[in-house]
C-alpha atoms as a PDB file:
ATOM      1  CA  UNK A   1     198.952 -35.363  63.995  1.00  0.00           C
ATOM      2  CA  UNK A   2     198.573 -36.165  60.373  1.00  0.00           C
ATOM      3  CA  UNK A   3     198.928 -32.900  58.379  1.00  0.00           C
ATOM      4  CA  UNK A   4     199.355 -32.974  54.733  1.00  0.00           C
ATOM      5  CA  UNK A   5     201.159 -30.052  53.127  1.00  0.00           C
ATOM      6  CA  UNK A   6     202.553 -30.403  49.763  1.00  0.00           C
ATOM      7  CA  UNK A   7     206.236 -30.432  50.152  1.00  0.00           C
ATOM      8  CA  UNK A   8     206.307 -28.859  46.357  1.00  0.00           C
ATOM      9  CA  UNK A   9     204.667 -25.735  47.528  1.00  0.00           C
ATOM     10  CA  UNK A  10     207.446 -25.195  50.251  1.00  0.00           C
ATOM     11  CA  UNK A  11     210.191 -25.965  48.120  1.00  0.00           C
ATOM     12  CA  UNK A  12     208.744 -22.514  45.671  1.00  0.00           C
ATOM     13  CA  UNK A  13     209.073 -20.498  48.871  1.00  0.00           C
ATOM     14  CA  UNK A  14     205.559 -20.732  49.873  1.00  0.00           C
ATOM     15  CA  UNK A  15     205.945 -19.049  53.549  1.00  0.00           C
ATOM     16  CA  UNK A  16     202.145 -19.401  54.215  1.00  0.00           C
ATOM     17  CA  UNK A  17     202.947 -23.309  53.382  1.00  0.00           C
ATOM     18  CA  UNK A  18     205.794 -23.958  55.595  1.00  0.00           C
ATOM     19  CA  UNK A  19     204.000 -21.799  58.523  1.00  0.00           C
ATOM     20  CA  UNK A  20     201.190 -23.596  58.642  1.00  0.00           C
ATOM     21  CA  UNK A  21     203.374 -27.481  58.733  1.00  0.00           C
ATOM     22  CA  UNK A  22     205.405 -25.711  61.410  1.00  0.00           C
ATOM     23  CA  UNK A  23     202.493 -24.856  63.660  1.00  0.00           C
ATOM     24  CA  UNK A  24     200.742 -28.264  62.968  1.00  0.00           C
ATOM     25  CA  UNK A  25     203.453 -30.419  63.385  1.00  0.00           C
ATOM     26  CA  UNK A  26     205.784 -28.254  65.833  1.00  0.00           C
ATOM     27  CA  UNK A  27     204.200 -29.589  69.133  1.00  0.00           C
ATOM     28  CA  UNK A  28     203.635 -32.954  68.012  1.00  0.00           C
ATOM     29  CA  UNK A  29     207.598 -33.300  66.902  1.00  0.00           C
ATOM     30  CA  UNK A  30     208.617 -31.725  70.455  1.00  0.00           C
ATOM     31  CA  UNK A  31     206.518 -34.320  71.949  1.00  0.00           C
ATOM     32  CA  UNK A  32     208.208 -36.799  70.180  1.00  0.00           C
ATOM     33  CA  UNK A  33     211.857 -35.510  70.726  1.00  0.00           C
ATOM     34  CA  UNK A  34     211.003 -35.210  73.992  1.00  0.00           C
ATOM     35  CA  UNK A  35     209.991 -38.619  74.553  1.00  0.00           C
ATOM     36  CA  UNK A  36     212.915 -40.278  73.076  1.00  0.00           C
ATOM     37  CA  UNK A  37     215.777 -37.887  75.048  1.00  0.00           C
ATOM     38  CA  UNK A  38     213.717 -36.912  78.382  1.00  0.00           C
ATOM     39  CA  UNK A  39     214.673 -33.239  77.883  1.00  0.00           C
ATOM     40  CA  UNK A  40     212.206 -30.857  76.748  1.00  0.00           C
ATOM     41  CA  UNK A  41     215.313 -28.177  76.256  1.00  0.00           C
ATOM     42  CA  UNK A  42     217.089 -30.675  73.839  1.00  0.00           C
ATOM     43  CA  UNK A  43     213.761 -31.623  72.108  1.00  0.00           C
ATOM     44  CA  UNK A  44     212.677 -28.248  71.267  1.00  0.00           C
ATOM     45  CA  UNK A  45     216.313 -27.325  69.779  1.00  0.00           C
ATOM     46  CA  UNK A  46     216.257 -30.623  67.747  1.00  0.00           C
ATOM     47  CA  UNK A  47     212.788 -29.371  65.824  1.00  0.00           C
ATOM     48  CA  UNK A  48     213.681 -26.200  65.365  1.00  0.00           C
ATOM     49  CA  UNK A  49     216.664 -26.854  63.668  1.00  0.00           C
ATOM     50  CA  UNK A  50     214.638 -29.265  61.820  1.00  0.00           C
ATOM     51  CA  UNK A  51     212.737 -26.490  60.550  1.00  0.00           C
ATOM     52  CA  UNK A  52     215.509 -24.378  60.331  1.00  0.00           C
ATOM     53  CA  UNK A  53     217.193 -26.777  58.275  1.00  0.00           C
ATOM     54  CA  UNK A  54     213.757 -27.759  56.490  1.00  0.00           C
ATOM     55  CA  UNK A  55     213.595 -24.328  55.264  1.00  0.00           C
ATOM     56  CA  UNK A  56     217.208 -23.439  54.288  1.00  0.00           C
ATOM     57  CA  UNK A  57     217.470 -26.228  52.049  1.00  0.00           C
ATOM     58  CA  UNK A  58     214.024 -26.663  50.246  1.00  0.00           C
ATOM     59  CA  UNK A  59     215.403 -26.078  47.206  1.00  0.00           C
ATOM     60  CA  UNK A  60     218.291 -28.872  47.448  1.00  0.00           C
ATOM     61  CA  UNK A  61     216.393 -31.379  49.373  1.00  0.00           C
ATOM     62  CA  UNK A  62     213.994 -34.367  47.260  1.00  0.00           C
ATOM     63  CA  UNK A  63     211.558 -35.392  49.710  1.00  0.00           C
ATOM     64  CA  UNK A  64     209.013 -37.639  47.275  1.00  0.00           C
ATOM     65  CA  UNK A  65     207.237 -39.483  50.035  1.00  0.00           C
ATOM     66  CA  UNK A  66     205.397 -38.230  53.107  1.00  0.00           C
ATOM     67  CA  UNK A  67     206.835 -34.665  54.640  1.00  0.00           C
ATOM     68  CA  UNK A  68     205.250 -35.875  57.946  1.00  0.00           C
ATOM     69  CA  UNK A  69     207.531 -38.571  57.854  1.00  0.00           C
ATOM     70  CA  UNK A  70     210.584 -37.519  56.726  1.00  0.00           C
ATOM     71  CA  UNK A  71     210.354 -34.891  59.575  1.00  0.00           C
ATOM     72  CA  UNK A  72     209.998 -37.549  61.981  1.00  0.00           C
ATOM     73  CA  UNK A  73     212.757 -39.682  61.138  1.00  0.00           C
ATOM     74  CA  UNK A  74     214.689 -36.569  60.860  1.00  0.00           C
ATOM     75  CA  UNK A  75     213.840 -35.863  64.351  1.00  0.00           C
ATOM     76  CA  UNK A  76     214.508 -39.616  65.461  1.00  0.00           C
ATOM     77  CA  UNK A  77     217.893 -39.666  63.713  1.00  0.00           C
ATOM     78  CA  UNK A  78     218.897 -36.109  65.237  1.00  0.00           C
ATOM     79  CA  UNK A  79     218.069 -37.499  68.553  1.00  0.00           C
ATOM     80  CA  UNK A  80     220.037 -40.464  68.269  1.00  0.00           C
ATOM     81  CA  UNK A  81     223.088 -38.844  67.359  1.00  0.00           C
ATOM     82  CA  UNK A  82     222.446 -36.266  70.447  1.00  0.00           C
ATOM     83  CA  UNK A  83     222.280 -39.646  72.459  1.00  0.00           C
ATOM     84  CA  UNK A  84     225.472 -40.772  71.125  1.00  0.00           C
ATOM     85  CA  UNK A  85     227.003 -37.696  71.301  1.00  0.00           C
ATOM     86  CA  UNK A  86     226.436 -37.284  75.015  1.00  0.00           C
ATOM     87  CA  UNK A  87     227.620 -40.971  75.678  1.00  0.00           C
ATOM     88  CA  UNK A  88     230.908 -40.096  73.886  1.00  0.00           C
ATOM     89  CA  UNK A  89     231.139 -37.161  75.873  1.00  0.00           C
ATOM     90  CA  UNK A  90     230.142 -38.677  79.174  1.00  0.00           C
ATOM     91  CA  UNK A  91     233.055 -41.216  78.531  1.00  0.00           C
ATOM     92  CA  UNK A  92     235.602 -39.008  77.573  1.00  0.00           C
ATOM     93  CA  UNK A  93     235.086 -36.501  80.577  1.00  0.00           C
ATOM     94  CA  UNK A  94     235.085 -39.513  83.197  1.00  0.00           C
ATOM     95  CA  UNK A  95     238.232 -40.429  81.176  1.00  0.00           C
ATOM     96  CA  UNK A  96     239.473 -37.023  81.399  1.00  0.00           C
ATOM     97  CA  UNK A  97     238.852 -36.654  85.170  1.00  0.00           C
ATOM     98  CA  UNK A  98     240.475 -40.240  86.337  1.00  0.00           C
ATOM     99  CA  UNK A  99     243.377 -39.415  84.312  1.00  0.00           C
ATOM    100  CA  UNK A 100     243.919 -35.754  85.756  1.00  0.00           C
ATOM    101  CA  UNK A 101     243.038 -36.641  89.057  1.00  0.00           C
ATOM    102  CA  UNK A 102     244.993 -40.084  89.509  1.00  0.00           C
ATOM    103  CA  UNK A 103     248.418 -37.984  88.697  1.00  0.00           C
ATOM    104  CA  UNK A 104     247.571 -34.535  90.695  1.00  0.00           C
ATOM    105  CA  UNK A 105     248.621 -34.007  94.118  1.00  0.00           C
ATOM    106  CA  UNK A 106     245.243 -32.541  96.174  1.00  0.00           C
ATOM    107  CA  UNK A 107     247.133 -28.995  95.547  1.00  0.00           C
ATOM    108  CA  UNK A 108     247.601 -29.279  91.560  1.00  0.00           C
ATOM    109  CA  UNK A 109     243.644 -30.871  91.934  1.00  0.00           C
ATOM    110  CA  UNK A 110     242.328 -27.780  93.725  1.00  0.00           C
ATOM    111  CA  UNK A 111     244.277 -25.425  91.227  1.00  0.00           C
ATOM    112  CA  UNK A 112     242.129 -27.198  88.125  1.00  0.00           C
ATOM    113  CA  UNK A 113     238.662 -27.365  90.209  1.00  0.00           C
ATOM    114  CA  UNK A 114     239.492 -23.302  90.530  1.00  0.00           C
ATOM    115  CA  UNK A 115     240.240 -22.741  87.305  1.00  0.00           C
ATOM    116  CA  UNK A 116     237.682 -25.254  85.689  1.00  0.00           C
ATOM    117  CA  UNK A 117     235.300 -23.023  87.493  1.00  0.00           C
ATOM    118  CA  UNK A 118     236.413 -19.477  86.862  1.00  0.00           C
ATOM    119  CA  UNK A 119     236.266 -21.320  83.171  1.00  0.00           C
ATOM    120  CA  UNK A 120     232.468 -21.903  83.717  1.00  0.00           C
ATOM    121  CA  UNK A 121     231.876 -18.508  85.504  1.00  0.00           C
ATOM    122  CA  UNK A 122     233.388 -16.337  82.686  1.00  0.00           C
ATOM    123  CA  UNK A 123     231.478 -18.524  79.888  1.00  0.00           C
ATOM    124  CA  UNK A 124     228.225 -17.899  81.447  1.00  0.00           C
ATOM    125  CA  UNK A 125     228.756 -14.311  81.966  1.00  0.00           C
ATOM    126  CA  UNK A 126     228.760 -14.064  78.055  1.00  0.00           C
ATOM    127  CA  UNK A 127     225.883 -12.769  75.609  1.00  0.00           C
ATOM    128  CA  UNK A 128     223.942 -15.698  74.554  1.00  0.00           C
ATOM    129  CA  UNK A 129     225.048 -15.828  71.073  1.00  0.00           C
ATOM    130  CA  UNK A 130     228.700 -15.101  71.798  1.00  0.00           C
ATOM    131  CA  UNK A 131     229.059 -17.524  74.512  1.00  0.00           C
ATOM    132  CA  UNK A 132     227.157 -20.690  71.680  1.00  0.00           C
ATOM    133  CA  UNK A 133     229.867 -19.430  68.867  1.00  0.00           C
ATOM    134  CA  UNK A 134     232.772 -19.918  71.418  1.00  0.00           C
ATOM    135  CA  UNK A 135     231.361 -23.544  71.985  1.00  0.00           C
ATOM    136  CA  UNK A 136     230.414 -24.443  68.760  1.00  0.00           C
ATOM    137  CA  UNK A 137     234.510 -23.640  67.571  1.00  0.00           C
ATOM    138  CA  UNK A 138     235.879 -24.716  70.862  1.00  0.00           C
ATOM    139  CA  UNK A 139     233.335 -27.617  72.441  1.00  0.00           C
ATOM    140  CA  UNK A 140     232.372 -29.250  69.272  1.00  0.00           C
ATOM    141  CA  UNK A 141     235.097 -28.460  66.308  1.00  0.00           C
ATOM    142  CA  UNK A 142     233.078 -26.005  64.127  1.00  0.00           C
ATOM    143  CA  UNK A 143     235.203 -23.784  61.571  1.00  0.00           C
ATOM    144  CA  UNK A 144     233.617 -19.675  61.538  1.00  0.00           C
ATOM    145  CA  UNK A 145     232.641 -20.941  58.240  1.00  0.00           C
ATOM    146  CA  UNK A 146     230.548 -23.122  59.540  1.00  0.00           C
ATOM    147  CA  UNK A 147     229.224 -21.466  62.584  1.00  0.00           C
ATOM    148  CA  UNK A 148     228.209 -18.203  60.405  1.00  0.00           C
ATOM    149  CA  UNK A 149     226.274 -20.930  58.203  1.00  0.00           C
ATOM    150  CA  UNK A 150     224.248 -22.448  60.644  1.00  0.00           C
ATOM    151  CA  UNK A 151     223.811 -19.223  62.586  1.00  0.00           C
ATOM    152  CA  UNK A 152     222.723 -17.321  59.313  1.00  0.00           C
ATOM    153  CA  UNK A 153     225.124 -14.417  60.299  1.00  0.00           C
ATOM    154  CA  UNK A 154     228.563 -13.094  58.278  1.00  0.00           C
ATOM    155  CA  UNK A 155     231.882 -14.492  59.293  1.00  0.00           C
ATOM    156  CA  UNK A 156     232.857 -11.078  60.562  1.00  0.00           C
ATOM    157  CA  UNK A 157     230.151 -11.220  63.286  1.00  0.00           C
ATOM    158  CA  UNK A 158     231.838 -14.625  64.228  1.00  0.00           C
ATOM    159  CA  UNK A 159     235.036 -13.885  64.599  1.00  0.00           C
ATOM    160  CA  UNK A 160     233.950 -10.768  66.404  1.00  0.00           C
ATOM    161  CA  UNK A 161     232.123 -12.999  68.820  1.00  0.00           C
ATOM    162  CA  UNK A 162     235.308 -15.170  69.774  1.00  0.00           C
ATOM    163  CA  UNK A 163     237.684 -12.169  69.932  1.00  0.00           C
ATOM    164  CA  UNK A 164     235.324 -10.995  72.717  1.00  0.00           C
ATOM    165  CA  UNK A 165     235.235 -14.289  73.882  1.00  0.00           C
ATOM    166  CA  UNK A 166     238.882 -15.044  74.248  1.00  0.00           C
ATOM    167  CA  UNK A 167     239.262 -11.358  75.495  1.00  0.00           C
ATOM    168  CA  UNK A 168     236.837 -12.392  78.563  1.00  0.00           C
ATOM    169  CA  UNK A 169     238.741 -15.774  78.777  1.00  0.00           C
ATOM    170  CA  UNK A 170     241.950 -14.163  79.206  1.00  0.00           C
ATOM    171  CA  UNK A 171     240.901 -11.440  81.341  1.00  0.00           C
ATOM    172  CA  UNK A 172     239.568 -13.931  83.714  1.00  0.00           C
ATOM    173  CA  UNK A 173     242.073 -16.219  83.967  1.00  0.00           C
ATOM    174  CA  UNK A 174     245.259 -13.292  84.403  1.00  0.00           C
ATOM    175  CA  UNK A 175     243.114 -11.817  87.050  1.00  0.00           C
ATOM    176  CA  UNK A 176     243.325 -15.733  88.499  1.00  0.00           C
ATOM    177  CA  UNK A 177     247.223 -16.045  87.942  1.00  0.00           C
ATOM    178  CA  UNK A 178     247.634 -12.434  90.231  1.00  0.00           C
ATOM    179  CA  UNK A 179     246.289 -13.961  93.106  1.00  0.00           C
ATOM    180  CA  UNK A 180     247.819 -17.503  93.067  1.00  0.00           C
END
């Protein structure tokens, strides 16, 4: 869909403005997100943060030619890098496991499956936005600085987050270490 909303108007702070391009162009980005990574999940982060980002930075960003397409390529090149990013990831966990695994006996092997998954247990038993801080800093290298940026909350509520985090973590994993 072809929507034309001056990007001037948005960069003011025009709310109506930027509404209306997010409900016109929304689905049709999703669409497109979804048909370049195959996961409607994935796709519908990638706009939103678009948006997200869209909106935060209006007054920084210079966007002279279409809107339409800058959003587009801004969803293509996001998608990409999500691509790449799993690849790298992919690579380094088969890495991760041939290594480990070649050098454990089946006894040390079992131990890390256990613990791997009393790992996974504990991180889904955490709140929503707790449990994305903790992988943001941990999973993917973000400083608190960083996180409380792209969260739009205070550094306080971050670090918060991972003591509670780190609190589960180590809760879960001394309870583990009784019984073995």
């Amino acid at each position: 869909m072809n929507v034309y909303i001056d990007f001037a108007s948005i960069k003011k702070g025009d709310i109506k403005a930027y509404e209306k391009l997010f409900r016109c162009l929304y689905p049709a980005l999703c669409a497109y997100a979804n048909k370049i990574l195959k996961d409607a999940d994935n796709a519908e982060e990638i706009v939103q943060e678009i948006f997200f980002l869209l909106w935060k930075n209006k007054a920084k960003l210079n966007i002279n030619d279409s809107l339409n397409a800058y959003l587009y390529k801004a969803v293509h090149n996001k998608c990409l890098h999500l691509i790449e990013h799993n690849k790298v990831k992919e690579k380094y966990s088969q890495h991760c496991k041939q290594q480990s695994f070649d050098n454990f006996s089946p006894d040390q092997a079992m131990h890390t499956v256990e613990l791997y998954a009393i790992y996974k247990k504990t991180l889904q038993a955490l709140p929503r936005r707790c449990r994305n801080i903790f992988k943001m800093n941990r999973n993917y290298g973000y400083k608190y600085k960083e996180i409380a940026e792209k969260l739009s909350i205070s550094v306080k509520t971050v670090e918060a987050d991972m003591a509670k985090a780190l609190k589960a973590f180590r809760q879960s994993f001394s309870a583990y270490n009784t019984t073995h």
